[in-house]
PDB file of N, CA and C in Angstrom:
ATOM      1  N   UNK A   1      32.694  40.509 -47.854  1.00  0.00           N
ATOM      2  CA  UNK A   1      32.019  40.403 -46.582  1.00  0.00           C
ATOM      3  C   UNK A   1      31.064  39.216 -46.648  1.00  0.00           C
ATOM      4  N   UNK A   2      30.702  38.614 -45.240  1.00  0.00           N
ATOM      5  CA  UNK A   2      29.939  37.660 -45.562  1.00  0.00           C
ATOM      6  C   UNK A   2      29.118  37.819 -44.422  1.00  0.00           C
ATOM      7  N   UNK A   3      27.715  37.337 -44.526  1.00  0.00           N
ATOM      8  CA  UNK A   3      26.656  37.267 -43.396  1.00  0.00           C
ATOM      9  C   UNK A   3      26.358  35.598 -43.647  1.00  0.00           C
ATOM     10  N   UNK A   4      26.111  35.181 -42.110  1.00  0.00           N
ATOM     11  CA  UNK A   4      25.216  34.066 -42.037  1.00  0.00           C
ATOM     12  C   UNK A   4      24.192  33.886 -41.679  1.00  0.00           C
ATOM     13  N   UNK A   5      22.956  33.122 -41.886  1.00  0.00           N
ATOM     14  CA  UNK A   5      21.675  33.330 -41.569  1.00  0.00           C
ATOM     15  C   UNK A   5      21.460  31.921 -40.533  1.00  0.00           C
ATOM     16  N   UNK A   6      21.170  31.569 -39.718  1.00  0.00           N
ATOM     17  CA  UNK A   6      20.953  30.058 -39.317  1.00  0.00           C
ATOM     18  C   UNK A   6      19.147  30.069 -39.320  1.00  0.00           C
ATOM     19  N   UNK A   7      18.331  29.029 -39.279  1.00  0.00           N
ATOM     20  CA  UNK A   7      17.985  28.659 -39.172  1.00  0.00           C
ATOM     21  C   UNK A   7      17.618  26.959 -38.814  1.00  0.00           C
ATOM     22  N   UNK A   8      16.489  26.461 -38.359  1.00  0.00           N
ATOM     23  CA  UNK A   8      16.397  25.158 -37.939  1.00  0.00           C
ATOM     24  C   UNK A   8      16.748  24.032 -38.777  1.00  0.00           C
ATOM     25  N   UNK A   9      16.273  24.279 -39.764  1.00  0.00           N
ATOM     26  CA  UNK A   9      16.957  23.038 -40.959  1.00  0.00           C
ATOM     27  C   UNK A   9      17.746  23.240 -41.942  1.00  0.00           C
ATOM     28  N   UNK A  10      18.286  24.820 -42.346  1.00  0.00           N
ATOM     29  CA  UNK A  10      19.320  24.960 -43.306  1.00  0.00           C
ATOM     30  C   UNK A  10      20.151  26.265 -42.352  1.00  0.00           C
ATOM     31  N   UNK A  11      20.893  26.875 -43.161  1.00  0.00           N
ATOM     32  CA  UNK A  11      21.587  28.161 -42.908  1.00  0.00           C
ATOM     33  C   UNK A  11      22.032  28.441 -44.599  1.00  0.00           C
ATOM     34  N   UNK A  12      21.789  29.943 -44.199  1.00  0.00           N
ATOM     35  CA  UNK A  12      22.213  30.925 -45.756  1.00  0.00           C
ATOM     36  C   UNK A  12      23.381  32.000 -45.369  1.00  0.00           C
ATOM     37  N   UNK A  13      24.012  31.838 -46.534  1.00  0.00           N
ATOM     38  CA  UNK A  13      25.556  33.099 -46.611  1.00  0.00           C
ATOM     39  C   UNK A  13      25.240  33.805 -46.984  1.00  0.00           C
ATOM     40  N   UNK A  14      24.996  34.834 -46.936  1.00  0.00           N
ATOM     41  CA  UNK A  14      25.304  36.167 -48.160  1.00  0.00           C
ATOM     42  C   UNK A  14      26.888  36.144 -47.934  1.00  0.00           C
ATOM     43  N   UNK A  15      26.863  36.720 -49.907  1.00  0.00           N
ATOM     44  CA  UNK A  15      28.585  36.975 -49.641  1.00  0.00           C
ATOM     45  C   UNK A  15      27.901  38.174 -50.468  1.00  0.00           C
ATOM     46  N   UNK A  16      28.756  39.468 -49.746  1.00  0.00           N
ATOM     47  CA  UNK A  16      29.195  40.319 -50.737  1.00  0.00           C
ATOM     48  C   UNK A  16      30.601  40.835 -51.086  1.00  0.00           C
ATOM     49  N   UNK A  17      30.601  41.651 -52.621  1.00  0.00           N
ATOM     50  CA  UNK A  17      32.084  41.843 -52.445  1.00  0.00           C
ATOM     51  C   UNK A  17      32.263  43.311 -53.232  1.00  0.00           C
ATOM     52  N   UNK A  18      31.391  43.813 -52.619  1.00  0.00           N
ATOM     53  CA  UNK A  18      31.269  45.697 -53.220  1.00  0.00           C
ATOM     54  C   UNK A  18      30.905  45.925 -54.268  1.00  0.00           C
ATOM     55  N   UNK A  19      29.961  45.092 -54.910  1.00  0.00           N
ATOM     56  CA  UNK A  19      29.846  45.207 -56.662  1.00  0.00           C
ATOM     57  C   UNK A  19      28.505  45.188 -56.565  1.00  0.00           C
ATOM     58  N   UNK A  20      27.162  44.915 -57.508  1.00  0.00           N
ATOM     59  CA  UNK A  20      25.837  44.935 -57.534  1.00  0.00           C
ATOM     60  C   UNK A  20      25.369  43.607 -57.774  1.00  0.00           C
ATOM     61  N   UNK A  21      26.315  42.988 -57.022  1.00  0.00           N
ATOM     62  CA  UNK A  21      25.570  41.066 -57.456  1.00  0.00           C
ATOM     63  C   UNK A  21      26.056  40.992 -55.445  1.00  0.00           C
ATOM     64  N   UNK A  22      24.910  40.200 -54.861  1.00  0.00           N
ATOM     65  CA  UNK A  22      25.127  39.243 -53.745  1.00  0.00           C
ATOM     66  C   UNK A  22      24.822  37.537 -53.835  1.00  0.00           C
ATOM     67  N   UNK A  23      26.093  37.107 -53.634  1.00  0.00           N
ATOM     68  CA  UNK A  23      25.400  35.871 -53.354  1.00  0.00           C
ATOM     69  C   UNK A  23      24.807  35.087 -52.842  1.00  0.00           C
ATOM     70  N   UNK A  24      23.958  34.528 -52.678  1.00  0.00           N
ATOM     71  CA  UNK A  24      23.067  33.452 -51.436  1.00  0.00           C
ATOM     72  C   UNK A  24      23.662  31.734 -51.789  1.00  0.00           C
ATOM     73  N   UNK A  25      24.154  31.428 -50.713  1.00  0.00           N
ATOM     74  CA  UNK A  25      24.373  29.965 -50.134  1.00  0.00           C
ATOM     75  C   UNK A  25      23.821  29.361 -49.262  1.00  0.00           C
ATOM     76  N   UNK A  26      23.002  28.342 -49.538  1.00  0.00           N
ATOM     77  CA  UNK A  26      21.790  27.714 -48.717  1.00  0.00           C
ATOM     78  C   UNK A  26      22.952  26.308 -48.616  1.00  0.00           C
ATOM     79  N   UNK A  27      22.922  26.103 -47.440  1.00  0.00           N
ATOM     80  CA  UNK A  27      23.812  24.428 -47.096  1.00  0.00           C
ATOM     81  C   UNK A  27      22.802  24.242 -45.573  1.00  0.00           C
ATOM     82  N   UNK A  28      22.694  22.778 -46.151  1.00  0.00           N
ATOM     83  CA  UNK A  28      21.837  21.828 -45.090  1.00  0.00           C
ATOM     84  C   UNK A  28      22.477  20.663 -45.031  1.00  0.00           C
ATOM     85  N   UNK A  29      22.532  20.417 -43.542  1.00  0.00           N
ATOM     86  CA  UNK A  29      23.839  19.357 -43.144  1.00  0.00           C
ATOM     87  C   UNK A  29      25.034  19.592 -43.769  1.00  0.00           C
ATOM     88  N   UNK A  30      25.392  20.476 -44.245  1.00  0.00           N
ATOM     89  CA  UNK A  30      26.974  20.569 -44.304  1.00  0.00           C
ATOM     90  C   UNK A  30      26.945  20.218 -45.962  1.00  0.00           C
ATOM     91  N   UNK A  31      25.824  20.325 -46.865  1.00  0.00           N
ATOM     92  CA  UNK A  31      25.886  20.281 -48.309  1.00  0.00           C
ATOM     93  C   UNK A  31      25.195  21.463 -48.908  1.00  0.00           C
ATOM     94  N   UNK A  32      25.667  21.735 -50.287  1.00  0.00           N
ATOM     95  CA  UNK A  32      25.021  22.999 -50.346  1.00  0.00           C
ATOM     96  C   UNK A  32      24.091  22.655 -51.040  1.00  0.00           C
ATOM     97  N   UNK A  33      22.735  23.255 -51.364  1.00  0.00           N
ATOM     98  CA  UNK A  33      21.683  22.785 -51.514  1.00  0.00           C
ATOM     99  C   UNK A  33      20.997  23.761 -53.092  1.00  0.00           C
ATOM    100  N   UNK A  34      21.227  24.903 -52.442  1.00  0.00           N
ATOM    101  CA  UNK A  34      20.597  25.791 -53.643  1.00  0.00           C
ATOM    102  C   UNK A  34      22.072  27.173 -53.452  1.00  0.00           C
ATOM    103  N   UNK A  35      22.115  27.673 -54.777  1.00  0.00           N
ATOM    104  CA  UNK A  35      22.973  29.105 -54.915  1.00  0.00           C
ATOM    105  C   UNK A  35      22.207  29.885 -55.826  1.00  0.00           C
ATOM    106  N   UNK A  36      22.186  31.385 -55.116  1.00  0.00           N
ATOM    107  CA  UNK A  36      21.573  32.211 -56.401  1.00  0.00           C
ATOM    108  C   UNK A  36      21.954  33.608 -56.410  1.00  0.00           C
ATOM    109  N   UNK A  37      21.780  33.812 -57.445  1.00  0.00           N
ATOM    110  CA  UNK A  37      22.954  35.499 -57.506  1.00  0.00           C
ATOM    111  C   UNK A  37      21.595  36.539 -57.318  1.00  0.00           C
ATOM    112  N   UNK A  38      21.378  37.619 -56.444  1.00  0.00           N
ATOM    113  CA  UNK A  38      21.166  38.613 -56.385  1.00  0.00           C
ATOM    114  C   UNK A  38      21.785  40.035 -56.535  1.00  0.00           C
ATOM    115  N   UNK A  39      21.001  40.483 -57.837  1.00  0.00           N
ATOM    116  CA  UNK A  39      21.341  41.387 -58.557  1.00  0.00           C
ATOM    117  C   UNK A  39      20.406  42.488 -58.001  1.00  0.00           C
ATOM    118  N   UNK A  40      21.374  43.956 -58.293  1.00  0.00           N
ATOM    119  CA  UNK A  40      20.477  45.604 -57.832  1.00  0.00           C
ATOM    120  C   UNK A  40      21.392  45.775 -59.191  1.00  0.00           C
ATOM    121  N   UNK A  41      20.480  47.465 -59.058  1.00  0.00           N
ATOM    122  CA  UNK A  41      20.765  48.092 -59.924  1.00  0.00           C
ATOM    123  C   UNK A  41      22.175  49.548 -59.632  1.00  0.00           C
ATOM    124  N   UNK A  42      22.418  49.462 -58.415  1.00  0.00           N
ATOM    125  CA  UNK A  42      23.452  50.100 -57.868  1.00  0.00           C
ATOM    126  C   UNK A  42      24.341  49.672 -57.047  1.00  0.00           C
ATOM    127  N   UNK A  43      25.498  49.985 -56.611  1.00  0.00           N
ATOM    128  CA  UNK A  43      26.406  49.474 -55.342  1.00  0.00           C
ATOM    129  C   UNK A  43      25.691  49.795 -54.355  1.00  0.00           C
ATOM    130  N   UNK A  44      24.994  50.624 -54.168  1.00  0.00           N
ATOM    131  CA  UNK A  44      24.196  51.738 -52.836  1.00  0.00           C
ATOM    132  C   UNK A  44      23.473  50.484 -52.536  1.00  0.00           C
ATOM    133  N   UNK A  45      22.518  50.203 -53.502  1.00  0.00           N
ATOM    134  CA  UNK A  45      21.052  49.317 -53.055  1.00  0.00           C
ATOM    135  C   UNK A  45      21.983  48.120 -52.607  1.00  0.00           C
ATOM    136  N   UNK A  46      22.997  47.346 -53.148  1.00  0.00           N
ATOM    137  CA  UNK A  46      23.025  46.293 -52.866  1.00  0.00           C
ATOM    138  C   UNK A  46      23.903  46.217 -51.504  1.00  0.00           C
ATOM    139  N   UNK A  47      24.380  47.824 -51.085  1.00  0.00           N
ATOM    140  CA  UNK A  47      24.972  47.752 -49.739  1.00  0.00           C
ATOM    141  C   UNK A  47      23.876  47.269 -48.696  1.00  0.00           C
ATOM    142  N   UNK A  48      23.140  48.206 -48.869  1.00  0.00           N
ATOM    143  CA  UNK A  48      21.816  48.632 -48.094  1.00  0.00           C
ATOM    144  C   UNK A  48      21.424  47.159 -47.672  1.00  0.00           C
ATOM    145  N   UNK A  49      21.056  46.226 -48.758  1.00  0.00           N
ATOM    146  CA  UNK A  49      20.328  45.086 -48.477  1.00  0.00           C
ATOM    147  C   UNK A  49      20.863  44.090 -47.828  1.00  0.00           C
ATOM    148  N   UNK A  50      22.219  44.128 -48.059  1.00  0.00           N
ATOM    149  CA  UNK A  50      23.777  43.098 -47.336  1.00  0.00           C
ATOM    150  C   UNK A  50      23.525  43.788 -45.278  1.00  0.00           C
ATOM    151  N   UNK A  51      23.796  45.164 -45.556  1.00  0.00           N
ATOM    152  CA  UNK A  51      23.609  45.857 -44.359  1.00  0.00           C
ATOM    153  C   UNK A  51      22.260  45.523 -43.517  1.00  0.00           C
ATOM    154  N   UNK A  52      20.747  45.340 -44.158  1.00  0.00           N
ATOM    155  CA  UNK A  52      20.453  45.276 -43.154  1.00  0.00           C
ATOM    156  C   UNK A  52      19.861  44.256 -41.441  1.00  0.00           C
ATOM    157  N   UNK A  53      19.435  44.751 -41.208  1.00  0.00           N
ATOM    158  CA  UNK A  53      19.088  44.130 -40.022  1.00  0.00           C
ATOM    159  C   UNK A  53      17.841  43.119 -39.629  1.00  0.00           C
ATOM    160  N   UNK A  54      17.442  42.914 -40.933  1.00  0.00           N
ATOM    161  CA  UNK A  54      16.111  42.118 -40.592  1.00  0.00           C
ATOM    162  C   UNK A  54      16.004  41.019 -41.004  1.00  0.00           C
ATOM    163  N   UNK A  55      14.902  40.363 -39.249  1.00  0.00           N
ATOM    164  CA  UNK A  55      15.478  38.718 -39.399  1.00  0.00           C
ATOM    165  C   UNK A  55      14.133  38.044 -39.945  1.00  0.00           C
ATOM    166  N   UNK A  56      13.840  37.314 -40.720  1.00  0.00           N
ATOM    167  CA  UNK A  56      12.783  36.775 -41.304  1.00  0.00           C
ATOM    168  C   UNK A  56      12.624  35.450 -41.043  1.00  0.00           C
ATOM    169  N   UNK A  57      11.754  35.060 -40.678  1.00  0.00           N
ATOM    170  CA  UNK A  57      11.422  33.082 -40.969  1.00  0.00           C
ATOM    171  C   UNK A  57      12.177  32.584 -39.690  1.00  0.00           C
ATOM    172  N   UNK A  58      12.296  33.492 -38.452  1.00  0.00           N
ATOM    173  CA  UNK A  58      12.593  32.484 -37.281  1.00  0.00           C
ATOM    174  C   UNK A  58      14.028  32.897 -36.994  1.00  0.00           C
ATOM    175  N   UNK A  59      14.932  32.943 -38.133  1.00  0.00           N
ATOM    176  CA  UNK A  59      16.252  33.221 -38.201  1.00  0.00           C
ATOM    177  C   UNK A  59      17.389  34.087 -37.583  1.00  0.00           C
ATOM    178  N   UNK A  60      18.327  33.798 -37.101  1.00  0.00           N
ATOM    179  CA  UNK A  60      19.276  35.017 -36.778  1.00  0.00           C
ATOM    180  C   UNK A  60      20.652  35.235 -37.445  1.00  0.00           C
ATOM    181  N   UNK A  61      21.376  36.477 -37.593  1.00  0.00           N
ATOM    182  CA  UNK A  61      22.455  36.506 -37.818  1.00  0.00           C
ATOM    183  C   UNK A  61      23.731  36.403 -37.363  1.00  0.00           C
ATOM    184  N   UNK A  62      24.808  36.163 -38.026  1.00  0.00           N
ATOM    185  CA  UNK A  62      26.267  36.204 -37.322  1.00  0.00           C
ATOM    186  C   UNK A  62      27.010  36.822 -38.328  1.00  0.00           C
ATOM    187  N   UNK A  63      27.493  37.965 -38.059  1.00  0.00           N
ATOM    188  CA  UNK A  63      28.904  38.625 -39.251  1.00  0.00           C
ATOM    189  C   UNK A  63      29.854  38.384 -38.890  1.00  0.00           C
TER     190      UNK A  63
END
């Protein structure tokens, strides 16, 4: 699964893929800029955090 985040000067991916690692992809202008693995300690938590709904720093989503 993947989420996108936009914001004004970059946009971020989450990818998840049912396991306890998410990834974050930061690309600005169409390069990617920073990647970093977010780790939980369960499948549950790391659903939860992929799942939810909150928009931070201006930002909105698209699934």
């Amino acid at each position: 699964m993947t989420r996108y985040e936009f914001y004004t000067n970059y946009q971020d991916c989450y990818e998840y893929h049912g396991s306890t690692t998410i990834e974050r992809i930061r690309k600005q202008a169409g390069q990617t800029i920073k990647r970093d693995w977010i780790l939980f300690d369960s499948v549950e938590e790391a659903q939860e955090f992929f799942n939810s709904n909150y928009v931070d720093f201006g930002g909105y989503y698209v699934q």
